[in-house]
Protein backbone atom coordinates (compact mmCIF):
# COMPACT_ATOMS: atom_id res chain seq x y z
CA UNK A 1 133.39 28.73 258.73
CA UNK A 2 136.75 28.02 256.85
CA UNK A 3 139.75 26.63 258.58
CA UNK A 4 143.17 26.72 257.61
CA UNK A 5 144.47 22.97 256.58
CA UNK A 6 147.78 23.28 254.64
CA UNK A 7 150.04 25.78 254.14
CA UNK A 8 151.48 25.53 250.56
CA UNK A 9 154.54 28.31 250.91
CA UNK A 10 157.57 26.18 250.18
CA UNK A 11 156.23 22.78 249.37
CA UNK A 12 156.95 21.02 246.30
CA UNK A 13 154.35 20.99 243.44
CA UNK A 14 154.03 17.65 243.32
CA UNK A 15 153.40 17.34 246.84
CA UNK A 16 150.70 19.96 246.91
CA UNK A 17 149.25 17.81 243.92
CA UNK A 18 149.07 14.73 245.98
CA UNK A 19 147.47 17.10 248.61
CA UNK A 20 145.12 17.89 246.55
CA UNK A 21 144.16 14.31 244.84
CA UNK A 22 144.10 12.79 248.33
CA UNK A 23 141.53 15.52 249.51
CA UNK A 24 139.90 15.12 246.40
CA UNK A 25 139.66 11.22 246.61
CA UNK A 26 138.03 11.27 250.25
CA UNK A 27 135.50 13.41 248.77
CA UNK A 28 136.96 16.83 251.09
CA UNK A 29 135.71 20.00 250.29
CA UNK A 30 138.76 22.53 250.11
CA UNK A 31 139.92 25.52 248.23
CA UNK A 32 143.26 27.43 247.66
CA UNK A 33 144.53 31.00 248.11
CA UNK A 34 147.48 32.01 246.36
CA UNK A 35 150.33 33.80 247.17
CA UNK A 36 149.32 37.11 244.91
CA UNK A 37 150.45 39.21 242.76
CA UNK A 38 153.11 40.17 245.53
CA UNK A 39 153.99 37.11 246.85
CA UNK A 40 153.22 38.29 250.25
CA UNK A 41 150.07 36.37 250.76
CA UNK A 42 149.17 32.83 252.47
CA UNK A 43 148.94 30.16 249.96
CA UNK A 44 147.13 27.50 251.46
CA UNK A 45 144.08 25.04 250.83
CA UNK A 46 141.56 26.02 253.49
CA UNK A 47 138.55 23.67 254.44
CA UNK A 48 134.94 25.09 254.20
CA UNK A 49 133.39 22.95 256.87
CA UNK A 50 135.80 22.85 260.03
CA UNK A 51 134.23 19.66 260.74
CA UNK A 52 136.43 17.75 258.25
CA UNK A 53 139.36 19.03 259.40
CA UNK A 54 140.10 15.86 261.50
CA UNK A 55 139.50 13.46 258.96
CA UNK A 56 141.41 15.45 256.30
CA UNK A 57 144.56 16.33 259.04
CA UNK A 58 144.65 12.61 259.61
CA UNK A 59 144.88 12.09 255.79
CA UNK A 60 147.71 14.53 255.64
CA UNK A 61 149.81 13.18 258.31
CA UNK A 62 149.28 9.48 256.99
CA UNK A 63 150.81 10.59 253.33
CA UNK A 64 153.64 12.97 255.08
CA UNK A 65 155.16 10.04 257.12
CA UNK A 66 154.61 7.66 254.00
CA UNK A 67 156.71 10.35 251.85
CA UNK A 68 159.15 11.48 254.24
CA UNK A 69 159.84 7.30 254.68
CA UNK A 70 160.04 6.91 250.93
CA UNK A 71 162.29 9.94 250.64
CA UNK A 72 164.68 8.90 253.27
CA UNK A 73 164.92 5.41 251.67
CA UNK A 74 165.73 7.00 248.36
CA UNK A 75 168.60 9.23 250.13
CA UNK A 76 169.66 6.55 252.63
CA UNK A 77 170.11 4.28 248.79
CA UNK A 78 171.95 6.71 246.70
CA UNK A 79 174.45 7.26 249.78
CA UNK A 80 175.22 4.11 250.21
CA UNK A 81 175.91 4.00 246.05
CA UNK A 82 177.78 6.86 246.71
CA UNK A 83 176.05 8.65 244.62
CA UNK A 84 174.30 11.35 247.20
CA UNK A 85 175.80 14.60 245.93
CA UNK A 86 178.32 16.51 248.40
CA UNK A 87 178.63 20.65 248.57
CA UNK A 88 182.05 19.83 247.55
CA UNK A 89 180.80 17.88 245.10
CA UNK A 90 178.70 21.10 243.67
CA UNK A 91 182.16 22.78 244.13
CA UNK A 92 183.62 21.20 242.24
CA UNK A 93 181.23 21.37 239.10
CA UNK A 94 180.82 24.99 239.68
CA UNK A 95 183.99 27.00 240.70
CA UNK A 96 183.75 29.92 239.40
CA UNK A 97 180.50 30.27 241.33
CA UNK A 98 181.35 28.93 244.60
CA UNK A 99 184.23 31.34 244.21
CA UNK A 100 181.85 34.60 243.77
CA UNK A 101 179.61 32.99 246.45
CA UNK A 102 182.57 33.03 249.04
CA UNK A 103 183.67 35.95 247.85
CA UNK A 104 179.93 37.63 248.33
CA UNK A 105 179.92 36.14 251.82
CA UNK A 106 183.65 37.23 252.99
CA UNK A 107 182.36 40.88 251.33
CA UNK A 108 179.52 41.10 253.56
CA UNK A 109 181.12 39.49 256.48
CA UNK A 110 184.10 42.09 256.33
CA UNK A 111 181.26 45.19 256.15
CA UNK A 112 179.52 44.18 259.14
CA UNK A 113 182.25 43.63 261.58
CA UNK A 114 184.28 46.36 260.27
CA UNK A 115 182.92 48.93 262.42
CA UNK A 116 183.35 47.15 265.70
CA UNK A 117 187.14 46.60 264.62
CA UNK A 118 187.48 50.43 263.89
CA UNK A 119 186.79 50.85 268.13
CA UNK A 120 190.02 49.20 268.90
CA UNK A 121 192.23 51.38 267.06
């Protein structure tokens, strides 16, 4: 019976191809289900014999803490450059945009609450 190994919703694509090689490599049998049409489906890789799913969850863990260790040296490096990008940073490139984003924001902020503020008066 198939068992559920790795959800891909949200994971970078070349993550989910090092998933895939790594699976591949240890000679795993797996397939994938999309997201659809919709989007509203579970896009995974699934195992077809449940009795694999140790070896390959072990496999997965190993590569997750060797990438989130690589990716926090890169970040960790670039800050220490000074180089790590800020939001202000982003502000500052972008204006105008952070500008309509506020403005979105302060919009939708004032509709909710503006209700609860008619009460008092």
């Amino acid at each position: 019976m198939s068992v559920l190994l790795f959800k891909l919703r949200n994971v970078p694509e070349d993550e989910a191809n090092d998933i895939r090689e790594l699976l591949s490599g240890h000679k795993i049998n797996f397939y994938e289900t999309t997201a659809g049409n919709w989007g509203i489906s579970l896009p995974a890789i699934w195992l077809h014999d449940k009795a694999q799913l140790q070896t390959a969850r072990s496999l997965i863990d190993a590569y997750q803490q060797q990438r989130q260790k690589s990716a926090r040296g890169a970040y960790d490096q670039l800050r220490q450059k000074g180089e790590q990008r800020t939001v202000m940073d982003k502000v500052r490139e972008t204006p105008l945009l952070a500008a309509i984003y506020l403005a979105a924001v302060l919009t939708i902020l004032y509709i909710s609450i503006m209700p609860f503020l008619g009460i008092f008066n």
